[in-house]
C-alpha atoms as a PDB file:
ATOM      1  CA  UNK A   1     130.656  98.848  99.497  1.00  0.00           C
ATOM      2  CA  UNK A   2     128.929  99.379  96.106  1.00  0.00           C
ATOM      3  CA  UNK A   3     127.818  96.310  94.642  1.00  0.00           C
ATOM      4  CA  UNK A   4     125.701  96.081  91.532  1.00  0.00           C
ATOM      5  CA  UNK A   5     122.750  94.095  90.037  1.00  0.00           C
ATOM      6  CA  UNK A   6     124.588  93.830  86.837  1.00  0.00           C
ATOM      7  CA  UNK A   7     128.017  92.717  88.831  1.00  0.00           C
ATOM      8  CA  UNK A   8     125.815  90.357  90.744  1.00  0.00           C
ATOM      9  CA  UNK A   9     124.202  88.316  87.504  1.00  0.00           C
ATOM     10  CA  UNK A  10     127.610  88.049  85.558  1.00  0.00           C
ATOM     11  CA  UNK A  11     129.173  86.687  88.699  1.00  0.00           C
ATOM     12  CA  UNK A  12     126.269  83.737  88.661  1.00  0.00           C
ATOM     13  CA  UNK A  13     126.038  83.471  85.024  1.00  0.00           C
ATOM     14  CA  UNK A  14     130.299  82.751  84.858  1.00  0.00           C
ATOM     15  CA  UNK A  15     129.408  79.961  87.659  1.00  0.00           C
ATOM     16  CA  UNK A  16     126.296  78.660  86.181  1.00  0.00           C
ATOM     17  CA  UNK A  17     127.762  78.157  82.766  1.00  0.00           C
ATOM     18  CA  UNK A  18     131.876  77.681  83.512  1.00  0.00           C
ATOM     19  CA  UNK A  19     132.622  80.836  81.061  1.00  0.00           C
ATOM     20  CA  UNK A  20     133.202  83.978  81.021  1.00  0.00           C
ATOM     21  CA  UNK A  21     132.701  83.748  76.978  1.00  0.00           C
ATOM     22  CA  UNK A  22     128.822  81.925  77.734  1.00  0.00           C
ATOM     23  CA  UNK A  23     128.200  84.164  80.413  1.00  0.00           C
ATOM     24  CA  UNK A  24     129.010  87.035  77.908  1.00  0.00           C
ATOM     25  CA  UNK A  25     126.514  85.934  75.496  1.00  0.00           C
ATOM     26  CA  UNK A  26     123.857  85.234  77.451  1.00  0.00           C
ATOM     27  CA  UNK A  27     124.624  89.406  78.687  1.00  0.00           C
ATOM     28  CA  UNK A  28     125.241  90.232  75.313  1.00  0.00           C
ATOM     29  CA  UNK A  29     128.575  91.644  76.379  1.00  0.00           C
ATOM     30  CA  UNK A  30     131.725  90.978  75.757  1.00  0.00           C
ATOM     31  CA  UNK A  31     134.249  88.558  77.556  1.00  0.00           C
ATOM     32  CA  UNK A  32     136.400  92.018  78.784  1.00  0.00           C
ATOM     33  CA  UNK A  33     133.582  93.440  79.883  1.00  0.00           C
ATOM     34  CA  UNK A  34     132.156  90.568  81.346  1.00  0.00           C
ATOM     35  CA  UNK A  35     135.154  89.906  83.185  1.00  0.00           C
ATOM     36  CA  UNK A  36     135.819  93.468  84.408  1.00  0.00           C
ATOM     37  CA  UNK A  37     132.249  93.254  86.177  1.00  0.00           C
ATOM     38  CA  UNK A  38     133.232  90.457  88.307  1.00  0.00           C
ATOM     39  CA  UNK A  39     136.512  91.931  88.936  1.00  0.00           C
ATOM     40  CA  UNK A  40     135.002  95.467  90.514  1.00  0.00           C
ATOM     41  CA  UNK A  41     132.699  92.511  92.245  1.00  0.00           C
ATOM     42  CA  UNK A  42     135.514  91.062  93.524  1.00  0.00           C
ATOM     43  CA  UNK A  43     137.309  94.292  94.304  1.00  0.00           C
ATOM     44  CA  UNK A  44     134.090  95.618  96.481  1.00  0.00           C
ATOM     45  CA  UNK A  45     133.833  92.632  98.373  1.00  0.00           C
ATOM     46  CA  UNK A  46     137.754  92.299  98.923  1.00  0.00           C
ATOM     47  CA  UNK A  47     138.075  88.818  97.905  1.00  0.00           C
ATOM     48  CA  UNK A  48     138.662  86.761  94.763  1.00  0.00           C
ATOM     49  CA  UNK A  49     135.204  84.712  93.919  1.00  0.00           C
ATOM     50  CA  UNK A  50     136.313  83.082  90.591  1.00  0.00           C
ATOM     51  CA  UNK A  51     139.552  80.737  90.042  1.00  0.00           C
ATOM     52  CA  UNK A  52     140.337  81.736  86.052  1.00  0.00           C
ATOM     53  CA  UNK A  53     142.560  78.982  84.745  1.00  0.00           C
ATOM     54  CA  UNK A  54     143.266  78.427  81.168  1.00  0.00           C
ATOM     55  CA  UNK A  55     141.528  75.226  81.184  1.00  0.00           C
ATOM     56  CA  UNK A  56     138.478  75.973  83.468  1.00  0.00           C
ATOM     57  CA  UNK A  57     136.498  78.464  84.921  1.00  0.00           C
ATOM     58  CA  UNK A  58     135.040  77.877  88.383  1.00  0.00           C
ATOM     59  CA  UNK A  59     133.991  79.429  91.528  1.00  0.00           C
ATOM     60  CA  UNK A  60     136.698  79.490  94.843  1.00  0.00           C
ATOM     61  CA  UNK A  61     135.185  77.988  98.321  1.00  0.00           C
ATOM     62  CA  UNK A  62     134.353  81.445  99.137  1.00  0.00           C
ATOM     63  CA  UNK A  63     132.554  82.456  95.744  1.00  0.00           C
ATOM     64  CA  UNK A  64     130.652  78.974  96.023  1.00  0.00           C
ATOM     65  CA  UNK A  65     129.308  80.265  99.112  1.00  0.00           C
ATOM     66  CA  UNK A  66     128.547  83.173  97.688  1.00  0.00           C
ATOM     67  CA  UNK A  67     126.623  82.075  95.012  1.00  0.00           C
ATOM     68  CA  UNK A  68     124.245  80.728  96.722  1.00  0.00           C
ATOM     69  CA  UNK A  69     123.033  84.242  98.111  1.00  0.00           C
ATOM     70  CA  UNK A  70     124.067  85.932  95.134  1.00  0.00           C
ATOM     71  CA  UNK A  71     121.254  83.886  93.303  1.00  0.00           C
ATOM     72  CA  UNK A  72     118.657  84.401  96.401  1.00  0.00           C
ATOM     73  CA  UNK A  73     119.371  88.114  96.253  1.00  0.00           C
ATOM     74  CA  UNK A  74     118.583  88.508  92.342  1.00  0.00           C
ATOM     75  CA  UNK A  75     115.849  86.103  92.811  1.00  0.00           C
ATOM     76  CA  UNK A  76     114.261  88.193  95.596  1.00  0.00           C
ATOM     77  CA  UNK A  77     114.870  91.604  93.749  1.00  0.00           C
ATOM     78  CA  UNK A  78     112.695  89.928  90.440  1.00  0.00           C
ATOM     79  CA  UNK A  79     110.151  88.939  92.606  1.00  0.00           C
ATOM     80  CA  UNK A  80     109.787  91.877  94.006  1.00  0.00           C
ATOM     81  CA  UNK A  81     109.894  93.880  90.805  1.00  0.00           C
ATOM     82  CA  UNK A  82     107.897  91.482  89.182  1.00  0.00           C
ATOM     83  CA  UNK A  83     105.277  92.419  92.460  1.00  0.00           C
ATOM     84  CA  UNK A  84     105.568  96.008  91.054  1.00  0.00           C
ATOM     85  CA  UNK A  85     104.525  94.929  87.756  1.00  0.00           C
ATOM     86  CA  UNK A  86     101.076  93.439  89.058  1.00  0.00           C
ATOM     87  CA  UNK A  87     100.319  96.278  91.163  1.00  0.00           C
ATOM     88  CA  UNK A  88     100.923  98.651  88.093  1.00  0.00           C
ATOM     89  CA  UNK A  89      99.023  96.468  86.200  1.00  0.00           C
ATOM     90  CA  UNK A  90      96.347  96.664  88.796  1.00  0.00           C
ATOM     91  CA  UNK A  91      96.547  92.982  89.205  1.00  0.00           C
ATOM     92  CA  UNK A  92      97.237  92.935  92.864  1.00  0.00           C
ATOM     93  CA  UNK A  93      96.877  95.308  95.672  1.00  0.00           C
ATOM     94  CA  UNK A  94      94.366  96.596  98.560  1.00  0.00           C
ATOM     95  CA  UNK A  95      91.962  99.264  98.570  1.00  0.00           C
ATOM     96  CA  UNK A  96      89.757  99.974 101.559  1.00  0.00           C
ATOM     97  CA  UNK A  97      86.562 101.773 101.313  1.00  0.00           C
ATOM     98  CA  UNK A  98      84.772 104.019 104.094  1.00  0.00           C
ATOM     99  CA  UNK A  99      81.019 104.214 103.302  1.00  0.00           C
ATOM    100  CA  UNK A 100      78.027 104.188 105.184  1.00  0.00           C
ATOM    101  CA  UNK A 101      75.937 101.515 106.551  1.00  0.00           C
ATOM    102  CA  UNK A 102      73.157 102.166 104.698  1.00  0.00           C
ATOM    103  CA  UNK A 103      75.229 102.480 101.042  1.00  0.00           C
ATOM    104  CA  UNK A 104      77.798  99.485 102.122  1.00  0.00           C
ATOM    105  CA  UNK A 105      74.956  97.297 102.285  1.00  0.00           C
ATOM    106  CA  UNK A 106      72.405  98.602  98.751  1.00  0.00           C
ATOM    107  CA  UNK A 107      74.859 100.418  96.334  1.00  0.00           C
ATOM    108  CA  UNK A 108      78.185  99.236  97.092  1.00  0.00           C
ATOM    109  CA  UNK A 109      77.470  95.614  96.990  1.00  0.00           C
ATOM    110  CA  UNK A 110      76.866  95.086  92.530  1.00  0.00           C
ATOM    111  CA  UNK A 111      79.635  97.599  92.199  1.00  0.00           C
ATOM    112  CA  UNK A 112      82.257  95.355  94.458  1.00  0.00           C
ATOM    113  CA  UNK A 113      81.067  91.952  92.604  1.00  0.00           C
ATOM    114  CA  UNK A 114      81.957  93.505  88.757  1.00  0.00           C
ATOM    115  CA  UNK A 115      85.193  94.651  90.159  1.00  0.00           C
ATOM    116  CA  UNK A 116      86.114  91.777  91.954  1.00  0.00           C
ATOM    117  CA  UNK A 117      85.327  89.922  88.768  1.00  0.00           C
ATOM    118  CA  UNK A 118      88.009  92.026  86.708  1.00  0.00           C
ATOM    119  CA  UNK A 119      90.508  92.569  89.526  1.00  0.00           C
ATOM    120  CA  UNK A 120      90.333  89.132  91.224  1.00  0.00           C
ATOM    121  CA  UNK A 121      94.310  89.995  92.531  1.00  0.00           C
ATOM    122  CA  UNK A 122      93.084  92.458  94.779  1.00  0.00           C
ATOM    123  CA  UNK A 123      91.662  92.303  97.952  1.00  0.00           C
ATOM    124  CA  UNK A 124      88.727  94.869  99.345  1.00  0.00           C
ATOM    125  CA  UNK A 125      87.725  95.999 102.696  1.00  0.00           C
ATOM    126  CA  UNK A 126      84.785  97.866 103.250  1.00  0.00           C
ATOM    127  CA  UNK A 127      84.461  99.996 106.496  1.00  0.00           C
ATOM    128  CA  UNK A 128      80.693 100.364 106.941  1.00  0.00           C
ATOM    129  CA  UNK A 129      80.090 102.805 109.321  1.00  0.00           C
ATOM    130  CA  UNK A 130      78.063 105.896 110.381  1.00  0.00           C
ATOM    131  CA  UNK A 131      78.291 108.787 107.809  1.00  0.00           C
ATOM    132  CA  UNK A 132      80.438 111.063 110.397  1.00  0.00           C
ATOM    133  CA  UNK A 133      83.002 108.544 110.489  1.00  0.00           C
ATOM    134  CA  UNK A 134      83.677 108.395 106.553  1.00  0.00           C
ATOM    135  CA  UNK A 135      85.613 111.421 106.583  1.00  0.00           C
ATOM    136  CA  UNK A 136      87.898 110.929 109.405  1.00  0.00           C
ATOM    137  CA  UNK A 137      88.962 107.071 108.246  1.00  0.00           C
ATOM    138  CA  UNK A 138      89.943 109.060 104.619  1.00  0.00           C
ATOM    139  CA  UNK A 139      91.712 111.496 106.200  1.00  0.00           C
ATOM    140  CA  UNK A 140      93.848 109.604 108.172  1.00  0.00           C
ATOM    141  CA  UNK A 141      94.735 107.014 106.109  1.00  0.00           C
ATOM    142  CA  UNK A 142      92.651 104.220 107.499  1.00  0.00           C
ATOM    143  CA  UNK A 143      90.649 104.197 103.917  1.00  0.00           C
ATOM    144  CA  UNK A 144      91.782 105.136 100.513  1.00  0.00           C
ATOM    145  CA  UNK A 145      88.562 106.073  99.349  1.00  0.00           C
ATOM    146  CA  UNK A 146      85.115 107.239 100.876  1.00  0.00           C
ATOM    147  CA  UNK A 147      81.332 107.555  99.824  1.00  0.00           C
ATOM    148  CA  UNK A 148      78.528 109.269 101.390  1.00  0.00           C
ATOM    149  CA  UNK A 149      77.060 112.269 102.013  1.00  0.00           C
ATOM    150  CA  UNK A 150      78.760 115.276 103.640  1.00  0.00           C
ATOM    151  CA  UNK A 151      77.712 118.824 104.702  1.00  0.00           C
ATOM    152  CA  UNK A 152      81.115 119.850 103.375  1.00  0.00           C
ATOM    153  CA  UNK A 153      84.744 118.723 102.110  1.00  0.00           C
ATOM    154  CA  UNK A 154      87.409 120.870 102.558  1.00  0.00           C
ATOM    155  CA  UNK A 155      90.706 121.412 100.528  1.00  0.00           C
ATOM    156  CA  UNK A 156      92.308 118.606 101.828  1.00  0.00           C
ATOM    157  CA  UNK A 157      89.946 116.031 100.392  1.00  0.00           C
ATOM    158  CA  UNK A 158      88.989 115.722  96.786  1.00  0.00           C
ATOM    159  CA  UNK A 159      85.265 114.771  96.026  1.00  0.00           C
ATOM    160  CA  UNK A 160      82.990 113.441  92.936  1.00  0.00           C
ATOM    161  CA  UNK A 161      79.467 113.932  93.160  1.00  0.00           C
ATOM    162  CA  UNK A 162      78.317 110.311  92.317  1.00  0.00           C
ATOM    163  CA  UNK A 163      74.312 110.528  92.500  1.00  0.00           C
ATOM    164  CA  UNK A 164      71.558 112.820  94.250  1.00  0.00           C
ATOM    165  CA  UNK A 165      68.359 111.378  95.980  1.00  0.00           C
ATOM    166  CA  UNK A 166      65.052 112.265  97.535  1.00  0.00           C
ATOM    167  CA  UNK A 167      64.014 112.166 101.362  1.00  0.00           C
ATOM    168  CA  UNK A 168      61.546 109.678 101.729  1.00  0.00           C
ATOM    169  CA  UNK A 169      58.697 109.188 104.395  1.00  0.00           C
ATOM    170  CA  UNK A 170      58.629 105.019 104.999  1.00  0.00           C
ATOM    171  CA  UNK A 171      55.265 103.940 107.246  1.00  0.00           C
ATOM    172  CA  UNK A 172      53.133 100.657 108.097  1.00  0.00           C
ATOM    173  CA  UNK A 173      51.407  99.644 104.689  1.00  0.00           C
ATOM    174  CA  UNK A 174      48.313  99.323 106.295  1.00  0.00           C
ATOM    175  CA  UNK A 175      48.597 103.981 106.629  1.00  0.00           C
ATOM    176  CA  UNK A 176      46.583 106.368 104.994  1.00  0.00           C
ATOM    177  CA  UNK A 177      49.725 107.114 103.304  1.00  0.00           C
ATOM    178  CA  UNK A 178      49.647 104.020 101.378  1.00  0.00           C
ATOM    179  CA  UNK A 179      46.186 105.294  99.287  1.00  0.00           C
ATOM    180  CA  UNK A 180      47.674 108.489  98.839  1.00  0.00           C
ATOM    181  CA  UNK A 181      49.106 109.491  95.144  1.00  0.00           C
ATOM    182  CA  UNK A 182      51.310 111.660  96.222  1.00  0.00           C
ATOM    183  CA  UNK A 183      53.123 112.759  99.204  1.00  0.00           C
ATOM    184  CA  UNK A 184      54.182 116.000 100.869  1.00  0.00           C
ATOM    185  CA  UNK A 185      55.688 116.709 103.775  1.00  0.00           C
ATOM    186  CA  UNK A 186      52.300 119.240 105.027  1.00  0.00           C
ATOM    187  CA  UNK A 187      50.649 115.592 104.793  1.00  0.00           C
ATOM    188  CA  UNK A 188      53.227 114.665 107.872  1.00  0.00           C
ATOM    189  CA  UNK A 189      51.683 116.874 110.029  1.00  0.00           C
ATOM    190  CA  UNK A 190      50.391 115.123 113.387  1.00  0.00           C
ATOM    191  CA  UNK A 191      52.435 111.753 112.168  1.00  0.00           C
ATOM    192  CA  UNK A 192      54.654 110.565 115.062  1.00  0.00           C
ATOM    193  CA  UNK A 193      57.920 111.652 113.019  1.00  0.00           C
ATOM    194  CA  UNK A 194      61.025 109.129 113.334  1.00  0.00           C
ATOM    195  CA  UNK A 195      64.208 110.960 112.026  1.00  0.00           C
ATOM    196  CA  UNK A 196      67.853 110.303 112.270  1.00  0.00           C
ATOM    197  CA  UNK A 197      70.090 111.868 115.266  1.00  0.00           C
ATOM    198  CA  UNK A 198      70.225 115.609 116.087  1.00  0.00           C
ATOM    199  CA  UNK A 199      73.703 116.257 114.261  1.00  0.00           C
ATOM    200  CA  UNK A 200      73.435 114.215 111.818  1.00  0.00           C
ATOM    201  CA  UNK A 201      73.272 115.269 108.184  1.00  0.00           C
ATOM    202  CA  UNK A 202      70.119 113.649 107.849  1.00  0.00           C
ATOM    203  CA  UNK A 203      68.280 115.424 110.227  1.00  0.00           C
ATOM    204  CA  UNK A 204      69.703 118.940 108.816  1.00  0.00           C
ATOM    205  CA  UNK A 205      67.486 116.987 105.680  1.00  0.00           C
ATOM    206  CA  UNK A 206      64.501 116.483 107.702  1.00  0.00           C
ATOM    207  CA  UNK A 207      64.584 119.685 109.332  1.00  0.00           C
ATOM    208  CA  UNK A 208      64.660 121.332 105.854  1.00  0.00           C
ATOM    209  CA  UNK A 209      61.709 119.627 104.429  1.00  0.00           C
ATOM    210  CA  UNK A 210      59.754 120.416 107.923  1.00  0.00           C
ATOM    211  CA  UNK A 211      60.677 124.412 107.716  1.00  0.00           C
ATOM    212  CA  UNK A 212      59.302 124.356 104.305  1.00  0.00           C
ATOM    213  CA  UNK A 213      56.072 122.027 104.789  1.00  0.00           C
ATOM    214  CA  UNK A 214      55.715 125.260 108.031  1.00  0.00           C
ATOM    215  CA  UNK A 215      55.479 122.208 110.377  1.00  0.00           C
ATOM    216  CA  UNK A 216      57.737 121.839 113.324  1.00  0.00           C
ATOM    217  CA  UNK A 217      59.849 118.914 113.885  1.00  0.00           C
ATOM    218  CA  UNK A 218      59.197 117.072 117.066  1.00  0.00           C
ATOM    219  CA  UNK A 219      60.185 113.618 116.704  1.00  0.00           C
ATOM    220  CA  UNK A 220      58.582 110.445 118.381  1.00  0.00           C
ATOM    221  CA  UNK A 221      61.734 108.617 118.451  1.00  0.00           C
ATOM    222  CA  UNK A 222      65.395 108.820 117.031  1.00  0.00           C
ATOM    223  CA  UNK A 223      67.928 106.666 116.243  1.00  0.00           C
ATOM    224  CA  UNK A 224      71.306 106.826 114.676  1.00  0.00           C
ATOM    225  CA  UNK A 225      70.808 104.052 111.497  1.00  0.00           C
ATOM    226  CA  UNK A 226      67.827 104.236 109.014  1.00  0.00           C
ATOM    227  CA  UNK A 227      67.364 100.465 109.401  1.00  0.00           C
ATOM    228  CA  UNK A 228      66.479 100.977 113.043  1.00  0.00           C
ATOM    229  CA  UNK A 229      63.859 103.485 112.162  1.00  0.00           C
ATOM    230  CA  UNK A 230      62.528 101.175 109.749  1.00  0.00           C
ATOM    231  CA  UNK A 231      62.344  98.237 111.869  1.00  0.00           C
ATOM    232  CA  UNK A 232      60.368 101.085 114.433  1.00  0.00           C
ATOM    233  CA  UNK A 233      57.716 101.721 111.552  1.00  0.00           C
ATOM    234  CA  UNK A 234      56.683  97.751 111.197  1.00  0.00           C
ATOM    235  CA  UNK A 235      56.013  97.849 114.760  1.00  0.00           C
ATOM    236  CA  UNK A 236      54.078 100.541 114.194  1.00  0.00           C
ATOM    237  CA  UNK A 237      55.739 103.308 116.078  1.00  0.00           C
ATOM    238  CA  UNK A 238      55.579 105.912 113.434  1.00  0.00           C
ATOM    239  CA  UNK A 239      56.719 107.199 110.090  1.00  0.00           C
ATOM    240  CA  UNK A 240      60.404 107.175 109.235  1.00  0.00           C
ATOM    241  CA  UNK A 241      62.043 109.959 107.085  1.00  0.00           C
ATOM    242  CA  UNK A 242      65.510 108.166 105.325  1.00  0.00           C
ATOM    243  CA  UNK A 243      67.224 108.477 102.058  1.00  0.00           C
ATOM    244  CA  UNK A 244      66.054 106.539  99.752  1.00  0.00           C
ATOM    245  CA  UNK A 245      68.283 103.841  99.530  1.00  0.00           C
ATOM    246  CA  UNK A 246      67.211 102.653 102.753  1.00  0.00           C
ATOM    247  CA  UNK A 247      64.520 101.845 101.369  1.00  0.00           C
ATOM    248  CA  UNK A 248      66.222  98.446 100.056  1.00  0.00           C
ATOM    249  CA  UNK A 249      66.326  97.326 103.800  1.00  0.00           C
ATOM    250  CA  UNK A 250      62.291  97.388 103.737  1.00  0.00           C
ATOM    251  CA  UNK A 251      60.210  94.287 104.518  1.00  0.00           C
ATOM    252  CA  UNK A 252      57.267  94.896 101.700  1.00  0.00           C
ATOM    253  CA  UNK A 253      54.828  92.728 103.345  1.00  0.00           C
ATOM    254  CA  UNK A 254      54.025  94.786 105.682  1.00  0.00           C
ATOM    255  CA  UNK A 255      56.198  98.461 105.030  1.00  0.00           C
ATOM    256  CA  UNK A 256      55.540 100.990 102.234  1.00  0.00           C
ATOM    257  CA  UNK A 257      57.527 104.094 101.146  1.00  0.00           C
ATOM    258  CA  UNK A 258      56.250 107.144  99.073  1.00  0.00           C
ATOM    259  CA  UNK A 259      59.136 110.062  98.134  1.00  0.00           C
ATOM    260  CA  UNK A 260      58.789 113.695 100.117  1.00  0.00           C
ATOM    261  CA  UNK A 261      57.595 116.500  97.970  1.00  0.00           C
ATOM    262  CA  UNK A 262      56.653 119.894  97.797  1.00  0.00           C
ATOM    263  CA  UNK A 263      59.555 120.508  98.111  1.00  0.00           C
ATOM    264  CA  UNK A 264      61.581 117.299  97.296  1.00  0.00           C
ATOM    265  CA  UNK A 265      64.867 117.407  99.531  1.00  0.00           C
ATOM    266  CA  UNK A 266      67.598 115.445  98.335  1.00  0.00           C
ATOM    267  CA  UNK A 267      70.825 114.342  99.538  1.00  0.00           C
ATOM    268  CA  UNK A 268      74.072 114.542  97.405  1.00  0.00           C
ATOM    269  CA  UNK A 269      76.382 111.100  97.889  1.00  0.00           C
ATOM    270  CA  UNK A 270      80.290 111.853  96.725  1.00  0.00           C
ATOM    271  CA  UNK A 271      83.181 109.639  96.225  1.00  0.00           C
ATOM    272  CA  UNK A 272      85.926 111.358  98.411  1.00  0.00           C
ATOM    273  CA  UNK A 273      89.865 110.741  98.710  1.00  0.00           C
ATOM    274  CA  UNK A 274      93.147 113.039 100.119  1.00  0.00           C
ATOM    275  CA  UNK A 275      93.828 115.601  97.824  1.00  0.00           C
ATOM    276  CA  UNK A 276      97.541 116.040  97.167  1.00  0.00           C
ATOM    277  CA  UNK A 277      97.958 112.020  97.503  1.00  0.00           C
ATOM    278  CA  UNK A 278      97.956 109.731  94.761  1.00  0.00           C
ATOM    279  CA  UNK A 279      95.767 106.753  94.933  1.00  0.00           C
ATOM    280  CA  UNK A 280      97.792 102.805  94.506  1.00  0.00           C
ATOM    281  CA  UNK A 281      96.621 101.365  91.604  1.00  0.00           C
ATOM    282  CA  UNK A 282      94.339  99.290  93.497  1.00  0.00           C
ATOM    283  CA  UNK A 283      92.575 102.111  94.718  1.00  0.00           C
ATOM    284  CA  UNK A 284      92.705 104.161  91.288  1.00  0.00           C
ATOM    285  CA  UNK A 285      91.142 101.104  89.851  1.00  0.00           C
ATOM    286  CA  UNK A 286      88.664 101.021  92.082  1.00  0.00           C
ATOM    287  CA  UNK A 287      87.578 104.761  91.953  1.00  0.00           C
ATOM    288  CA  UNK A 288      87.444 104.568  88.228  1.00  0.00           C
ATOM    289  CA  UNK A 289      85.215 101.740  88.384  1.00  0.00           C
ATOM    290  CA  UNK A 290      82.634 102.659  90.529  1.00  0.00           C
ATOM    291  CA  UNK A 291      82.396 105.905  88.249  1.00  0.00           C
ATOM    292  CA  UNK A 292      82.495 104.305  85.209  1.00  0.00           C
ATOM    293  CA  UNK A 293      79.544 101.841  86.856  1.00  0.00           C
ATOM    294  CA  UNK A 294      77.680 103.722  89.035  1.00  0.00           C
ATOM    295  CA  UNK A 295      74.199 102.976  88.188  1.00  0.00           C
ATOM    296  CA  UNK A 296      72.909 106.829  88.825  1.00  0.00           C
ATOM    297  CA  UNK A 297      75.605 108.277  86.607  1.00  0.00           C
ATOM    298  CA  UNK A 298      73.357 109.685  84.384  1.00  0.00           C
ATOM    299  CA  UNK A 299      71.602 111.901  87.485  1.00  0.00           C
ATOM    300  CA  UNK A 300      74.780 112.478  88.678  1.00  0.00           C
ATOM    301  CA  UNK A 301      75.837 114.676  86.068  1.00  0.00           C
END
């Protein structure tokens, strides 16, 4: 059977207006052709839908049933279409976005409240979650776009470096630390040392900035979220080494922070999706806004 959208609207426009000359018009066809499109409609479904009379035009018991799902069909297929539309336009749709606890919480938040203000249609979900799980959710699907920091992306994955930042040491404000003008990491020597898990990208950090202060690294304590280790140093258990965005998560009554130098050891945070894959428009919208609004742009370049 091979019935058409086109054979499907003159067929309701003949019953909705009782000609095949009004239905014509409103097709901007002619009567022949209008009339040879409900013919081949007739002809595909094997059964006559229209009584043509010289006096009247009108529907037989079986086209009157018809009609009814003839209309629900075309009404269905411009809804859907019309769905199309507002995802193209970028008006609806869902984007989900892997990042890590520590971002989710300081640097996504601003970004997700300007785009939800231009792209109120569609709906967000952020998967805050450890750093090693970012990758995974991308590359399986689970999240259309990710953001943290990696040791590496391979060619599956495409990636935008969207800002670099320091290591920084984050101790009770009442430490020597907090007098100090600068900080390096030599001046961590015979600190109890709070870091990040072993295998974690992090502590591949620390470890750098301890190999080049010629100190070892023998932490007190570790943990596998920076706001742990913070909540650790206001109890007074020692001095936490995090990015510095964790810093946000700081209670300044009674923790301070000072950046790692000599050297300074940064971390690079990327914007990563499937290579090969286009993004929906949801998700395209929301990958060019967060790098047309990323607030470190300028460092990121």
């Amino acid at each position: 059977m091979n019935v058409t959208v086109r054979q499907l609207r003159a067929f309701v426009l003949v019953v909705q207006k009782g000609s095949f000359t009004a239905a014509g018009r409103a097709m901007h066809l002619t009567q022949s052709a209008l009339s040879l499109l409900v013919r081949d409609l007739e002809g595909a479904l094997g059964t006559r839908l229209i009584d043509r009379t010289t006096r009247r035009t009108s529907p037989t018991p079986v086209g009157q049933e018809f009609f009814a799902s003839a209309q629900r069909i075309l009404s269905d297929l411009e809804h859907a279409v019309g769905n199309v539309d507002k995802l193209v336009a970028k008006q609806r749709g869902r984007v989900v976005v892997a990042a890590p606890l520590v971002l989710s919480s300081t640097f996504l938040p601003p970004i997700l409240a300007t785009f939800r203000s231009l792209h109120p249609g569609v709906d967000v979900l952020v998967m805050d979650s450890l750093t090693d799980q970012v990758l995974p959710n991308v590359r399986s699907g689970a999240a259309d776009v990710g953001i943290g920091t990696f040791r590496r992306t391979e060619d599956d994955l495409t990636s935008v470096l969207l800002f670099k930042e320091p290591l920084v040491a984050v101790f009770p404000k009442r430490h020597a630390f907090s007098r100090a003008a600068r900080l390096t990491w030599k001046d961590l020597k015979g600190s109890p040392i709070l870091t990040l898990r072993r295998g974690s990208v992090f502590r591949e950090l620390t470890q750098a900035g301890f190999v080049a202060g010629e100190l070892p690294l023998e932490p007190a304590l570790e943990a596998t979220y920076s706001g742990t280790l913070i909540g650790l140093v206001k109890v007074g258990l020692g001095v936490a080494i995090v990015p510095e965005h964790a810093t946000a998560l700081v209670d300044k009554t009674s923790v301070a922070w000072k950046r790692l130098e000599k050297p300074a050891i940064e971390r690079e945070v990327f914007m990563v999706h499937r290579a090969g894959i286009s993004l929906s428009p949801a998700a395209q919208a929301f990958a060019e806004h967060l790098l047309k609004n990323n607030p470190h742009s300028k460092s990121a370049r």
